[in-house]
C-alpha atoms as a PDB file:
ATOM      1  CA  UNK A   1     -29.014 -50.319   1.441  1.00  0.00           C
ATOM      2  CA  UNK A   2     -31.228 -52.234  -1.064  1.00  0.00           C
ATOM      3  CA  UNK A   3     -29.610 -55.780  -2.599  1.00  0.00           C
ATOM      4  CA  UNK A   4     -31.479 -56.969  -5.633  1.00  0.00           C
ATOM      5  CA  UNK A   5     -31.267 -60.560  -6.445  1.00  0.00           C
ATOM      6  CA  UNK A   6     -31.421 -61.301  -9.957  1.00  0.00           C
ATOM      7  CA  UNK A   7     -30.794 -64.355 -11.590  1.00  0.00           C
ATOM      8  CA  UNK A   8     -28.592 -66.006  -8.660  1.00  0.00           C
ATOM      9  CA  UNK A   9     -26.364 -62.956  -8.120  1.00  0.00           C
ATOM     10  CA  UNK A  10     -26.411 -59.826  -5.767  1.00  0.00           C
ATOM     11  CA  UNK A  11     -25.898 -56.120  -6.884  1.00  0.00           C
ATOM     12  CA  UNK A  12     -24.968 -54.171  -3.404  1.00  0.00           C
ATOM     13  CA  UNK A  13     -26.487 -50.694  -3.929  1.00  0.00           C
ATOM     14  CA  UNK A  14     -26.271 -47.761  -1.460  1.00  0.00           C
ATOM     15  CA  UNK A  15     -29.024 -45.722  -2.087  1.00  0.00           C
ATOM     16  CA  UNK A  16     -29.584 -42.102  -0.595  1.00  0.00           C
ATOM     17  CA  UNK A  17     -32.732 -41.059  -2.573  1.00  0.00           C
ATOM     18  CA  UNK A  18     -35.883 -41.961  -2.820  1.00  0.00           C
ATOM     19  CA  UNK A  19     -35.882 -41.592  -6.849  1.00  0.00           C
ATOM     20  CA  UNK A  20     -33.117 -43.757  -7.429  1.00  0.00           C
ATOM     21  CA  UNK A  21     -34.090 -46.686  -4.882  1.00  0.00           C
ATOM     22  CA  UNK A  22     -37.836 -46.334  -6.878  1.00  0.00           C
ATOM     23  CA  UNK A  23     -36.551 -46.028 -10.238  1.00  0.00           C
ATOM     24  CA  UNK A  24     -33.687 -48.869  -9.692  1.00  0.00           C
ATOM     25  CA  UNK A  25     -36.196 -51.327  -7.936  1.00  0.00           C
ATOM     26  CA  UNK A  26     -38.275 -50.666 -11.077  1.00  0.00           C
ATOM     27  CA  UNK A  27     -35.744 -51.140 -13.664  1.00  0.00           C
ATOM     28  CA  UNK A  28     -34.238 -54.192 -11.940  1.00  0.00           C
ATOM     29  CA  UNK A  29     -37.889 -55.306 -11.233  1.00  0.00           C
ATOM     30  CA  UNK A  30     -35.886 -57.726  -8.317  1.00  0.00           C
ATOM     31  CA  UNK A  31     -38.535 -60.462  -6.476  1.00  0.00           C
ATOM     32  CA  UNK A  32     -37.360 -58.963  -2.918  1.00  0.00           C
ATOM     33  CA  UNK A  33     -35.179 -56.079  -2.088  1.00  0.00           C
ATOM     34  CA  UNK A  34     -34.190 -55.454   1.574  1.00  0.00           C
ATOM     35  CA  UNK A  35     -34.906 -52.268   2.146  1.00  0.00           C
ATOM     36  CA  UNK A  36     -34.075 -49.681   5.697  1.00  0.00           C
ATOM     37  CA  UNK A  37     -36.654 -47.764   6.754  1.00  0.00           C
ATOM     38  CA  UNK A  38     -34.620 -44.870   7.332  1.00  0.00           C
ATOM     39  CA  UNK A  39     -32.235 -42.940   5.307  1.00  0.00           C
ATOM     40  CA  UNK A  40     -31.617 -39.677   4.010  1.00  0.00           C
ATOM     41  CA  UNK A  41     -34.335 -38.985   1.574  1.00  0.00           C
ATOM     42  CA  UNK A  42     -35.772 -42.179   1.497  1.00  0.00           C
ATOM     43  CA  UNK A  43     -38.375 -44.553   3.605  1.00  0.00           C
ATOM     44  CA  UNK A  44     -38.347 -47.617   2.899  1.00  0.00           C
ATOM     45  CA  UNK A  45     -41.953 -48.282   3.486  1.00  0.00           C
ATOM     46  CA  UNK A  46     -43.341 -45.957   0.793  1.00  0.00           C
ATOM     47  CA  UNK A  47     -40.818 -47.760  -1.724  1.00  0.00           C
ATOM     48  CA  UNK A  48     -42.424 -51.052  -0.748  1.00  0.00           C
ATOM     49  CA  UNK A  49     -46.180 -49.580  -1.574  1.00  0.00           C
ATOM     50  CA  UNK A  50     -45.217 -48.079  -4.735  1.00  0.00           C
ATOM     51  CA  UNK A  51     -43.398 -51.721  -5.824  1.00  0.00           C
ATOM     52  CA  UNK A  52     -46.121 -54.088  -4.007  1.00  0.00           C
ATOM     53  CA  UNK A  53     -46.977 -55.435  -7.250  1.00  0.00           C
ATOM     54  CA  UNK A  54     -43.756 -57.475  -8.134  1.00  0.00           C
ATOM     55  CA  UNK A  55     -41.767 -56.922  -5.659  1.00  0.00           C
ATOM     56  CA  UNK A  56     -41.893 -57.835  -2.113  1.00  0.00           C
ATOM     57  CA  UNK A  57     -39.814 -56.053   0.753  1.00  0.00           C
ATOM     58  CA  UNK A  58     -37.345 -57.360   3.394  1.00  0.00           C
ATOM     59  CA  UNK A  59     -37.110 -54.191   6.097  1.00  0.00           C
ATOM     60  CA  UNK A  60     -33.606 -54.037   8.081  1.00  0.00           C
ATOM     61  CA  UNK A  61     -33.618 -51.727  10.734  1.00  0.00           C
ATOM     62  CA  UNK A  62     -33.237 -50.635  14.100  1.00  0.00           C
ATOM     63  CA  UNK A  63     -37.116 -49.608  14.643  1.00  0.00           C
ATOM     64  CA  UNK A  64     -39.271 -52.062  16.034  1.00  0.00           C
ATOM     65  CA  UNK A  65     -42.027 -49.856  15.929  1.00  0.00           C
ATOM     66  CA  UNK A  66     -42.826 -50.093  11.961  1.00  0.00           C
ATOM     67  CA  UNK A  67     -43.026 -53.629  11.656  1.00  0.00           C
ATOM     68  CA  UNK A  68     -47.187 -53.852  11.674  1.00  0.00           C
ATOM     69  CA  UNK A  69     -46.401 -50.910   8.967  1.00  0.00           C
ATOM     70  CA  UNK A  70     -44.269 -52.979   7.145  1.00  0.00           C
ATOM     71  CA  UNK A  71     -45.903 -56.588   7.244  1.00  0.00           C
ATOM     72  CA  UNK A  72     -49.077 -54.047   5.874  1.00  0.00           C
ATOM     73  CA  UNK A  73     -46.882 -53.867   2.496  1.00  0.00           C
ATOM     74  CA  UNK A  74     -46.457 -57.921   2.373  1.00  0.00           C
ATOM     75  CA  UNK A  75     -43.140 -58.051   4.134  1.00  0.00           C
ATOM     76  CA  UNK A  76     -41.260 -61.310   3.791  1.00  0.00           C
ATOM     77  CA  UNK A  77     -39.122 -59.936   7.231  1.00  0.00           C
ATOM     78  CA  UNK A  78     -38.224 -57.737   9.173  1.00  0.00           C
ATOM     79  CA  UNK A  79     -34.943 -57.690  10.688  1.00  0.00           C
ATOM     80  CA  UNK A  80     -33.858 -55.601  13.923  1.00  0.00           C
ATOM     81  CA  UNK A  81     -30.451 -54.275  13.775  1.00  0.00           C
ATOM     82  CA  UNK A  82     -27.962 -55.547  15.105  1.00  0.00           C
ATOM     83  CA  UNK A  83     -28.361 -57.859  12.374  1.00  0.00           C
ATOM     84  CA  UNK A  84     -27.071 -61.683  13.388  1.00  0.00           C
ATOM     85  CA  UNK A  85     -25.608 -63.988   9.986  1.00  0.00           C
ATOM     86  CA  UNK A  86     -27.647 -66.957  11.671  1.00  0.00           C
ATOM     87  CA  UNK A  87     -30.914 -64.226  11.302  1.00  0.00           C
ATOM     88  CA  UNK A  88     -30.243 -63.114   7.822  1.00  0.00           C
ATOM     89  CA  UNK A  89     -29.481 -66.696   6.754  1.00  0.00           C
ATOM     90  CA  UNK A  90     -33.535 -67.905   7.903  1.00  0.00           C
ATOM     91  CA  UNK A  91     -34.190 -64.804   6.069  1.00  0.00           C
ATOM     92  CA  UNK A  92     -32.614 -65.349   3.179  1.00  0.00           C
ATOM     93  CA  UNK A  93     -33.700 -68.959   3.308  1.00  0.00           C
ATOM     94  CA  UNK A  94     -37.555 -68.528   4.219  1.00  0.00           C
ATOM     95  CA  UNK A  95     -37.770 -65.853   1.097  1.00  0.00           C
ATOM     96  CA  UNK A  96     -36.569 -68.231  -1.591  1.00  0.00           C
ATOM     97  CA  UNK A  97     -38.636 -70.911  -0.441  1.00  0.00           C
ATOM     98  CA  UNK A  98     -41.483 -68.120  -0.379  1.00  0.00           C
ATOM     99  CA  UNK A  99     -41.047 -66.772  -3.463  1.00  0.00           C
ATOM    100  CA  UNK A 100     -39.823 -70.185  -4.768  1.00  0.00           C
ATOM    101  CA  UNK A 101     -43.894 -71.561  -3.925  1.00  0.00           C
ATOM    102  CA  UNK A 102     -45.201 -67.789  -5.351  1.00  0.00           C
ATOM    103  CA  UNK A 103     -43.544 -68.215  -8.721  1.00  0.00           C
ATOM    104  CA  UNK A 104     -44.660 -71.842  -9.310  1.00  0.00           C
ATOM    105  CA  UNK A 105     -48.546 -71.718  -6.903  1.00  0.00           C
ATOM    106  CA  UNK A 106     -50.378 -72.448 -10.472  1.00  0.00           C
ATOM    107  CA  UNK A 107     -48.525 -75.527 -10.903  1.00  0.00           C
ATOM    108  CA  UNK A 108     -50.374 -76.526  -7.755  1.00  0.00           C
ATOM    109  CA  UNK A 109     -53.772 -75.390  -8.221  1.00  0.00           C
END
């Protein structure tokens, strides 16, 4: 499942391809999208590389063994399934206030 934030609202979209996650991640150019690592037809790491350049990647999953994968691709998270609200809410927190500081760094330089 990939959820694009854009402009203060959520689109939930179940992906099954690789293609369409790619192609809607690029369209929607989103600043994160959370991202599984499994699914039919799709890993979520390779969408990550091919979208490092605006677009940074939340993994949820129930792997722990791709997370040094993952944090390769500039991962904001990585969440381990079972997936707690308290854990997605730090989540969800930490990568607004990251991408919050990314968005505005020149101000500070």
């Amino acid at each position: 499942m990939i959820i694009a934030f854009i402009k203060g609202r959520a689109n939930d979209i179940s992906l099954s391809l690789f293609e369409e996650a790619l192609e809607l991640i690029q369209c929607l150019r989103p600043d994160v999208a959370f991202l599984n690592i499994r699914m039919p037809g799709l890993f979520g790491i390779t969408v990550a590389k091919r979208v490092i350049s605006f677009c940074r990647g939340v993994f949820v999953t129930a792997y722990d063994q791709y997370a040094v994968e993952a944090f390769e691709t500039e991962a904001v998270d990585y969440l381990l399934k079972p997936v707690t609200l308290k854990r997605l809410e730090k989540t969800v927190v930490f990568t607004f206030i990251e991408r919050f500081l990314f968005r505005f760094r020149h101000v500070w330089n």
